[in-house]
C-alpha atoms as a PDB file:
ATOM      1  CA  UNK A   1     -28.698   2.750  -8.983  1.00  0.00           C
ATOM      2  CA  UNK A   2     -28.950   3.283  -4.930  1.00  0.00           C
ATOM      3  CA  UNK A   3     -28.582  -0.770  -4.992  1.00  0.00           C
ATOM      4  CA  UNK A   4     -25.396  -1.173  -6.851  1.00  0.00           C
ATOM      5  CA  UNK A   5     -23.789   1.762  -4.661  1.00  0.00           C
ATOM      6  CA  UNK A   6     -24.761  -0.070  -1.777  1.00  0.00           C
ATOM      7  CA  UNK A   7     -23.636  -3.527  -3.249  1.00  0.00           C
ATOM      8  CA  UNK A   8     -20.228  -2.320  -4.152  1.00  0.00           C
ATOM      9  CA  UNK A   9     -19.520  -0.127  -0.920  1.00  0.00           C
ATOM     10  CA  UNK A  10     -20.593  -3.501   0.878  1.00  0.00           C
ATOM     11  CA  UNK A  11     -17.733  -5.140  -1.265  1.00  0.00           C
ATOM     12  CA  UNK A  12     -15.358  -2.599   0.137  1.00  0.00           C
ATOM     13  CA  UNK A  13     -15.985  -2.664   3.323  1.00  0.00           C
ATOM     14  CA  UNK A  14     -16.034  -6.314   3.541  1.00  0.00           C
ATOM     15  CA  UNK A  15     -12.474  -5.989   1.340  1.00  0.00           C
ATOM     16  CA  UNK A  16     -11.166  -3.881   4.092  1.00  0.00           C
ATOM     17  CA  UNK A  17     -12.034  -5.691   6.887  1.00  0.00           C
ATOM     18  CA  UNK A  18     -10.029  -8.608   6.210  1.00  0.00           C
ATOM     19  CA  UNK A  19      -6.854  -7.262   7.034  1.00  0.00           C
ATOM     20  CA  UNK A  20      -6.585  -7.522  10.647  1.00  0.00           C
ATOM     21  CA  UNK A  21      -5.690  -4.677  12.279  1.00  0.00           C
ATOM     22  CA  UNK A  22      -8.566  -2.768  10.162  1.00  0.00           C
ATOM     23  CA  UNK A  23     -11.318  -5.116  12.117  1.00  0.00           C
ATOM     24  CA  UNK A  24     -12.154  -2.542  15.038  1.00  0.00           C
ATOM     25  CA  UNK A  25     -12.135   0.877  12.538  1.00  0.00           C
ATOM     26  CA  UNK A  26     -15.332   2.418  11.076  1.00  0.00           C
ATOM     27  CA  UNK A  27     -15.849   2.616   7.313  1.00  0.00           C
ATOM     28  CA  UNK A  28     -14.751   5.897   7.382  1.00  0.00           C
ATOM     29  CA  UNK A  29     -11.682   5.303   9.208  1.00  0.00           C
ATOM     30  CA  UNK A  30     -10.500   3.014   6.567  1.00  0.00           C
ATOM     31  CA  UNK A  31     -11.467   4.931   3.625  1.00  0.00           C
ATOM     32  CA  UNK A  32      -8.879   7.739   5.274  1.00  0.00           C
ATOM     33  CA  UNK A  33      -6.487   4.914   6.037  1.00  0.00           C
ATOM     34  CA  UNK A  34      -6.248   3.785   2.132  1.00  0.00           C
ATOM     35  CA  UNK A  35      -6.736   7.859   0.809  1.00  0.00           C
ATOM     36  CA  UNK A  36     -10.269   6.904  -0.724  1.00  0.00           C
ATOM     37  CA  UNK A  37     -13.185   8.757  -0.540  1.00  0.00           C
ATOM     38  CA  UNK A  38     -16.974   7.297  -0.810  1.00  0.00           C
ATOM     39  CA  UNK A  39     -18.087   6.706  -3.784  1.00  0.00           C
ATOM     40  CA  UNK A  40     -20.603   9.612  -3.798  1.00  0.00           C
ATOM     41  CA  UNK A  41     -17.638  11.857  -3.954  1.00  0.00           C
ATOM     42  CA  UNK A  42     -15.500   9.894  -5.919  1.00  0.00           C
ATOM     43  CA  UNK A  43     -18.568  10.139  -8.872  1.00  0.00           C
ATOM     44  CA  UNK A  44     -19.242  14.044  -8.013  1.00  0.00           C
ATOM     45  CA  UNK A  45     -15.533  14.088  -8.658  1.00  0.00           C
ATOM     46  CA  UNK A  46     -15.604  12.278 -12.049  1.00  0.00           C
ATOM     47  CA  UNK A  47     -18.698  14.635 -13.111  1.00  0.00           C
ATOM     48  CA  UNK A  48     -16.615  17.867 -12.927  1.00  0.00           C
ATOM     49  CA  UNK A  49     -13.905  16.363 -14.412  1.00  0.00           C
ATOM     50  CA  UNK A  50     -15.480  15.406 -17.385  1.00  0.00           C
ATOM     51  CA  UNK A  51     -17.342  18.424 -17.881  1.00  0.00           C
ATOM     52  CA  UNK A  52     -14.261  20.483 -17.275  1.00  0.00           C
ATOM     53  CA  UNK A  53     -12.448  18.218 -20.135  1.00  0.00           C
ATOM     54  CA  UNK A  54     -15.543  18.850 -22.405  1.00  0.00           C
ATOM     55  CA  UNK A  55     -15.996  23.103 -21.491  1.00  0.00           C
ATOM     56  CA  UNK A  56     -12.035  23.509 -22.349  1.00  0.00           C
ATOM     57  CA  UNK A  57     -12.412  21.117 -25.635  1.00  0.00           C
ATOM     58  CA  UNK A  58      -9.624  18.706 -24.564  1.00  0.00           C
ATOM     59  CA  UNK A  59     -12.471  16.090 -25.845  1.00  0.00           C
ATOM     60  CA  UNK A  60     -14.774  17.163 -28.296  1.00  0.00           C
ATOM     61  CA  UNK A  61     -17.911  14.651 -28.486  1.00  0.00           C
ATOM     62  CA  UNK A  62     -20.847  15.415 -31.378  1.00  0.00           C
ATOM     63  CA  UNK A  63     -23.765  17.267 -29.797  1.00  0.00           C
ATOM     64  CA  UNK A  64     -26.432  14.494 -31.332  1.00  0.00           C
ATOM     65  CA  UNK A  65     -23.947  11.870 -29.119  1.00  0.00           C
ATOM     66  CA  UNK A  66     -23.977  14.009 -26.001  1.00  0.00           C
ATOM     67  CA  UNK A  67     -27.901  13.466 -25.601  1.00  0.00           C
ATOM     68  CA  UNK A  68     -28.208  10.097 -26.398  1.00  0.00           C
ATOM     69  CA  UNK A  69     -29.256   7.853 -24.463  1.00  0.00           C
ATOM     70  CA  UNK A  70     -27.903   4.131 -23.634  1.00  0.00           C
ATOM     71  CA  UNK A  71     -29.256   1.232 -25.735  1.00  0.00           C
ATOM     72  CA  UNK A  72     -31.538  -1.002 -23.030  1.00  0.00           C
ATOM     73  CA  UNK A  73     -28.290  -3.529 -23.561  1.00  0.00           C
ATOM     74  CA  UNK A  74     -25.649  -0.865 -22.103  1.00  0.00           C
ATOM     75  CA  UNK A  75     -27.802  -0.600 -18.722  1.00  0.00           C
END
């Protein structure tokens, strides 16, 4: 998991830095300069989201669902 973070903040960054006048800033700096956030956050974010959206019942998923885990084929 720690891999593909770092694999698709790498594709960011690299995204980022091709328009010129972005060259000299730090990653952070451009994150603020597009509004994004890392992707930490941005997944922290999701989290309570969904959680909220399940506690208040706007989606109701089946309770043997909720603990199931991912056929070897989804990973």
């Amino acid at each position: 998991m720690q891999k593909d973070k770092d694999v698709l903040e790498k594709v960011q960054r690299r995204a980022t830095r091709m328009i010129r006048d972005f060259r000299t800033l730090t990653n952070e700096e451009i994150l603020e300069k597009f509004g994004l956030s890392k992707l930490d956050k941005r997944r922290r974010r999701r989290d309570i989201i969904e959680v909220y959206i399940l506690m208040t019942n706007k989606e109701v998923i089946p309770f043997s669902r909720f603990l199931q885990l991912p056929n070897r084929s989804e990973l």
